[in-house]
Protein backbone atom coordinates (compact mmCIF):
# COMPACT_ATOMS: atom_id res chain seq x y z
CA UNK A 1 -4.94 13.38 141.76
CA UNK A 2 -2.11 11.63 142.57
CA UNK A 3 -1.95 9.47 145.73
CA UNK A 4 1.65 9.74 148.00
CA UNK A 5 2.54 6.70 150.41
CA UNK A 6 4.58 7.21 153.23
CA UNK A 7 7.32 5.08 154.16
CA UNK A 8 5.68 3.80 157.21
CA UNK A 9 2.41 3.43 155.62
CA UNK A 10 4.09 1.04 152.96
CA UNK A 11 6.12 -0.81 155.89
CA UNK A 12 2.65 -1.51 158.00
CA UNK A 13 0.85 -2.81 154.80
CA UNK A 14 3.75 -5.19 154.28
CA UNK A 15 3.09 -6.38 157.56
CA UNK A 16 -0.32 -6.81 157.22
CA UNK A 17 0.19 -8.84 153.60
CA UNK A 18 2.74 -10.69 155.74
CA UNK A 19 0.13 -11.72 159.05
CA UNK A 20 -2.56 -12.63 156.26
CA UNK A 21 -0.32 -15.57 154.63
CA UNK A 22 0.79 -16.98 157.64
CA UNK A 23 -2.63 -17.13 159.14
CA UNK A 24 -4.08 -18.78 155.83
CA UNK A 25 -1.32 -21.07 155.76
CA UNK A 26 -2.25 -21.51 159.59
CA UNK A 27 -5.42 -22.71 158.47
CA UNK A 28 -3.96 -24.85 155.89
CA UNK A 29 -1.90 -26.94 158.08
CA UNK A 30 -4.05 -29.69 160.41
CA UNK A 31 -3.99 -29.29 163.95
CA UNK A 32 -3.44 -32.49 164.54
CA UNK A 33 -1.42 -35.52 163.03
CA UNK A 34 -3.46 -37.55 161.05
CA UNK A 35 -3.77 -41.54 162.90
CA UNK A 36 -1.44 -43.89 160.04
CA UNK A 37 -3.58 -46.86 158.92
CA UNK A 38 -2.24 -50.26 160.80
CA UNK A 39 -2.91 -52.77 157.83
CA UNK A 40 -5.28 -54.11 159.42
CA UNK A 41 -9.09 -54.52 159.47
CA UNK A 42 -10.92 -52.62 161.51
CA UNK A 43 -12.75 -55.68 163.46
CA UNK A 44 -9.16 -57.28 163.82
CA UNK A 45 -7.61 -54.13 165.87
CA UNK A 46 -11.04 -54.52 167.60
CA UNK A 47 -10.71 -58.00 168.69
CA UNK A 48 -6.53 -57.49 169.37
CA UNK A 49 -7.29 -54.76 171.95
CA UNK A 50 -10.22 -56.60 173.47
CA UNK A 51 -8.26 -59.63 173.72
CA UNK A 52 -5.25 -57.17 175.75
CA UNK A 53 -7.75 -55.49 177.97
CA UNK A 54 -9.00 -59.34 178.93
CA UNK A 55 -5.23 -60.17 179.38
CA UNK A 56 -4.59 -57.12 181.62
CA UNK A 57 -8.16 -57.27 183.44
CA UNK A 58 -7.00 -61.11 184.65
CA UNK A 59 -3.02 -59.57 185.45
CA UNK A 60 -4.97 -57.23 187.66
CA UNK A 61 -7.03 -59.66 189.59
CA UNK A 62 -4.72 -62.39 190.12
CA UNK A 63 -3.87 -62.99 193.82
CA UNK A 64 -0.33 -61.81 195.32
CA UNK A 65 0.96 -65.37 195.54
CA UNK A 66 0.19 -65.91 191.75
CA UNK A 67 1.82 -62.62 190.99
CA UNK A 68 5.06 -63.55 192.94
CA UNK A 69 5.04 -67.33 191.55
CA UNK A 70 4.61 -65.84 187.96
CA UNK A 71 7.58 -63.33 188.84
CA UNK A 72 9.71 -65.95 190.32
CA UNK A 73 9.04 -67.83 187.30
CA UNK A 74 10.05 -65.55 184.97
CA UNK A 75 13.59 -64.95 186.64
CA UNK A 76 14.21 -68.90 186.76
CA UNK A 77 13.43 -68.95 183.08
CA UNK A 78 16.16 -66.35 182.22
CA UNK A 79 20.07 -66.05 181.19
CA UNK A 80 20.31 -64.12 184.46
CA UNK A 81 19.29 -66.92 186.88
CA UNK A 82 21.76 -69.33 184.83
CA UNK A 83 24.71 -66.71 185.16
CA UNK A 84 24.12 -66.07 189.13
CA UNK A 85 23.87 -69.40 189.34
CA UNK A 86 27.15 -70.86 187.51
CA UNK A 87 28.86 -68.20 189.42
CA UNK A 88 27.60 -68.77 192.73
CA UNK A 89 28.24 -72.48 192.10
CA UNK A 90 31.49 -72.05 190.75
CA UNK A 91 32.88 -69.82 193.61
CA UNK A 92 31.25 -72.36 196.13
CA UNK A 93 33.17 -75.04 193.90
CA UNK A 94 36.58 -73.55 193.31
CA UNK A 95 36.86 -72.36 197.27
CA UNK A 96 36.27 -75.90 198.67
CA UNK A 97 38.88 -77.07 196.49
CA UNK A 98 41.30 -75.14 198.08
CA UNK A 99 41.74 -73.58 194.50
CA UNK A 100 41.67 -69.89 196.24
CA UNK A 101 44.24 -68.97 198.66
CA UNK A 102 43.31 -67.38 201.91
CA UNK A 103 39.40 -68.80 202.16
CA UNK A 104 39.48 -72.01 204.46
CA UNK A 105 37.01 -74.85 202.96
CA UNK A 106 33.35 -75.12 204.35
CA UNK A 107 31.77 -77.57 202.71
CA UNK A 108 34.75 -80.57 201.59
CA UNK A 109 32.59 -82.90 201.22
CA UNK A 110 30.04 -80.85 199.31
CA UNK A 111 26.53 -82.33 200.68
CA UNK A 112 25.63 -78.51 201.98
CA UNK A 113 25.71 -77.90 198.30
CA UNK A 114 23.57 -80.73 197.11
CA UNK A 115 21.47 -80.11 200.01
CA UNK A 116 20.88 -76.05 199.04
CA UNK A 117 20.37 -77.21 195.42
CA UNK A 118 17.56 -79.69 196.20
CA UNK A 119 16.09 -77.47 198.84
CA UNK A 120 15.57 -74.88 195.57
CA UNK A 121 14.85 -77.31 192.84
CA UNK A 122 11.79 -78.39 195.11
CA UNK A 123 10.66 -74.69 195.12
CA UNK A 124 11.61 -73.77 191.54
CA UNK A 125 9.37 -77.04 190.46
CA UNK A 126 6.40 -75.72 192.87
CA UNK A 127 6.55 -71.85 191.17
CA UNK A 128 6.67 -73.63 187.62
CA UNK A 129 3.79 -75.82 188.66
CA UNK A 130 1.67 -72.88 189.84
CA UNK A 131 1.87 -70.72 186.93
CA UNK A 132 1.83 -73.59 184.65
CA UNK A 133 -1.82 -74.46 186.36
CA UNK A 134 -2.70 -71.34 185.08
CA UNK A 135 -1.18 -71.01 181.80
CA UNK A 136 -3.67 -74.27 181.76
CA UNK A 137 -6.55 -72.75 182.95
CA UNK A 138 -6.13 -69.68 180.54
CA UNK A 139 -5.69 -72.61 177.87
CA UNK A 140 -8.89 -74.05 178.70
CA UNK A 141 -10.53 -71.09 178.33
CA UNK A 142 -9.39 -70.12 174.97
CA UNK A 143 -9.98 -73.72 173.81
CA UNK A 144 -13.67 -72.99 174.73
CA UNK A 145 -14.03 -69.76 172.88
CA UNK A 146 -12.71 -71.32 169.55
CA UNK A 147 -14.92 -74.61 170.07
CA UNK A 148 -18.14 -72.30 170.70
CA UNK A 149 -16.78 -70.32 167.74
CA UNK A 150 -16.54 -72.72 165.47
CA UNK A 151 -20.50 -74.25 166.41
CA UNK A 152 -21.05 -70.78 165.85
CA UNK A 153 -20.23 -70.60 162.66
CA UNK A 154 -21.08 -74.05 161.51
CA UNK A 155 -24.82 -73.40 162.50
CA UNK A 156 -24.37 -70.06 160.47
CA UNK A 157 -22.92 -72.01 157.21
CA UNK A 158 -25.85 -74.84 157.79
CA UNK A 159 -27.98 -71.68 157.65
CA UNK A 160 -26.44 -70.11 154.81
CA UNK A 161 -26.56 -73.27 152.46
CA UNK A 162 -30.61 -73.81 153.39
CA UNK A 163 -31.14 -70.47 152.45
CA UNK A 164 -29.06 -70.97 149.17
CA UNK A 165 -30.71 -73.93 148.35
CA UNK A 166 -34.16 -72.66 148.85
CA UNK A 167 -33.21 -69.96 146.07
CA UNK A 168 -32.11 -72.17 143.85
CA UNK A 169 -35.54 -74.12 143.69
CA UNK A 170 -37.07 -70.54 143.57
CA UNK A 171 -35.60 -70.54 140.56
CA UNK A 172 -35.72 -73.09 139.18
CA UNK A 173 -32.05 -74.22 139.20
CA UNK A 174 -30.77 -77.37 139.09
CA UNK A 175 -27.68 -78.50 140.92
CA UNK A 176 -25.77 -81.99 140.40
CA UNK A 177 -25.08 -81.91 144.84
CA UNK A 178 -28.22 -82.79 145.60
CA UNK A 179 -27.95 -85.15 148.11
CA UNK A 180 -24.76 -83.49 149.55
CA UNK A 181 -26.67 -80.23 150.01
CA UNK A 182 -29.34 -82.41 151.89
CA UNK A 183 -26.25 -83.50 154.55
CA UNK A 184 -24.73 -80.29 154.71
CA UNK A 185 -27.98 -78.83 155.94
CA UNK A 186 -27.80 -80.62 159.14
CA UNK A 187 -26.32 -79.26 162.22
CA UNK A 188 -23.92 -81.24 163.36
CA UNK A 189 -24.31 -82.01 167.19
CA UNK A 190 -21.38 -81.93 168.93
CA UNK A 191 -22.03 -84.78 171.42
CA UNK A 192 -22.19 -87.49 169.05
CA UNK A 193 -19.26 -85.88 167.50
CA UNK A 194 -17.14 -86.41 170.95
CA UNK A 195 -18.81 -89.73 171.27
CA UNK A 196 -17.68 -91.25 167.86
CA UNK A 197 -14.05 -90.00 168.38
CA UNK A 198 -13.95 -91.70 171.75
CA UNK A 199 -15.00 -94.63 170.01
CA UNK A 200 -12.44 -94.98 167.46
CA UNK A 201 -9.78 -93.56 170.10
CA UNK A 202 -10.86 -96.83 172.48
């Protein structure tokens, strides 16, 4: 017997061939975009945003006065400061010369100038000294972390090569380094270290 399909029977079936590929391509697709690889080894983008969150953690406890001295700091140190300043100068200049009609002279002789621009040269040095005290201090601390990094991994490597070495007698290998092996197995102590430059620096 011979089946008969009805115009709208064929129309819904398209449909429903229709909502079944777009729901497997649906599937197909990810829901999400896929992180791009930085380049970089995983315990280096570990250490990078460890050493930001330590950067930020210190911008968020600094006092108010180191905030504003860093701020103020950060102006003086830009083309900005340099053009308001050659303006203002050069206005202050120009007018007391009697170069601009109309504005009467108020400072001839100049010393309120000189005496405005050493009144802000003496604060401009204090700001610069204050966040250059702790430009220091953050110095100082990294200086710390790579010397106890470095005794860190010098005790490792003195580690490493006594292990090594006690292989090689294991078995039975010989080695030509000998006696350098026996001075490379000794931790080096930093005080006598500091001690010996001081010497030769003196």
């Amino acid at each position: 017997m011979e089946q008969f399909q009805t115009p709208c029977g064929s129309t819904l079936l398209m449909e429903l061939r229709m909502a079944d590929k777009s729901n497997a391509n649906k599937t197909k697709a990810p829901t999400f975009v896929p992180p791009q690889p930085s380049g970089l080894a995983p315990v280096l983008d570990r250490n990078i945003e460890a050493l930001r969150q330590r950067r930020l953690r210190e911008e968020r406890i600094a006092s108010w006065q180191e905030r504003l001295a860093d701020t103020i700091t950060r102006f003086t140190g830009s083309m900005l400061f340099v053009y308001i300043h050659v303006a203002g100068f050069g206005f202050w200049i120009i007018a007391n010369l009697h170069w601009i009609p109309g504005i009467p002279a108020w400072d001839e002789s100049f010393v309120v100038l000189a005496m405005v621009a050493s009144v802000e040269a003496i604060f401009l040095s204090t700001f610069v000294l204050i966040s250059q005290n702790r430009m220091a201090a953050a110095a100082e601390k990294r200086a710390e972390l790579d010397l106890q990094i470095s005794l860190l991994s010098e005790h490792e490597l003195t580690k490493l090569t006594t292990l090594t070495h006690e292989i090689a007698q294991k078995m039975g290998l010989a080695t030509k380094l000998a006696g350098e092996i026996e001075e490379v197995k000794r931790d080096v102590a930093p005080d006598a270290v500091l001690d010996a430059i001081e010497k030769n620096i003196h």
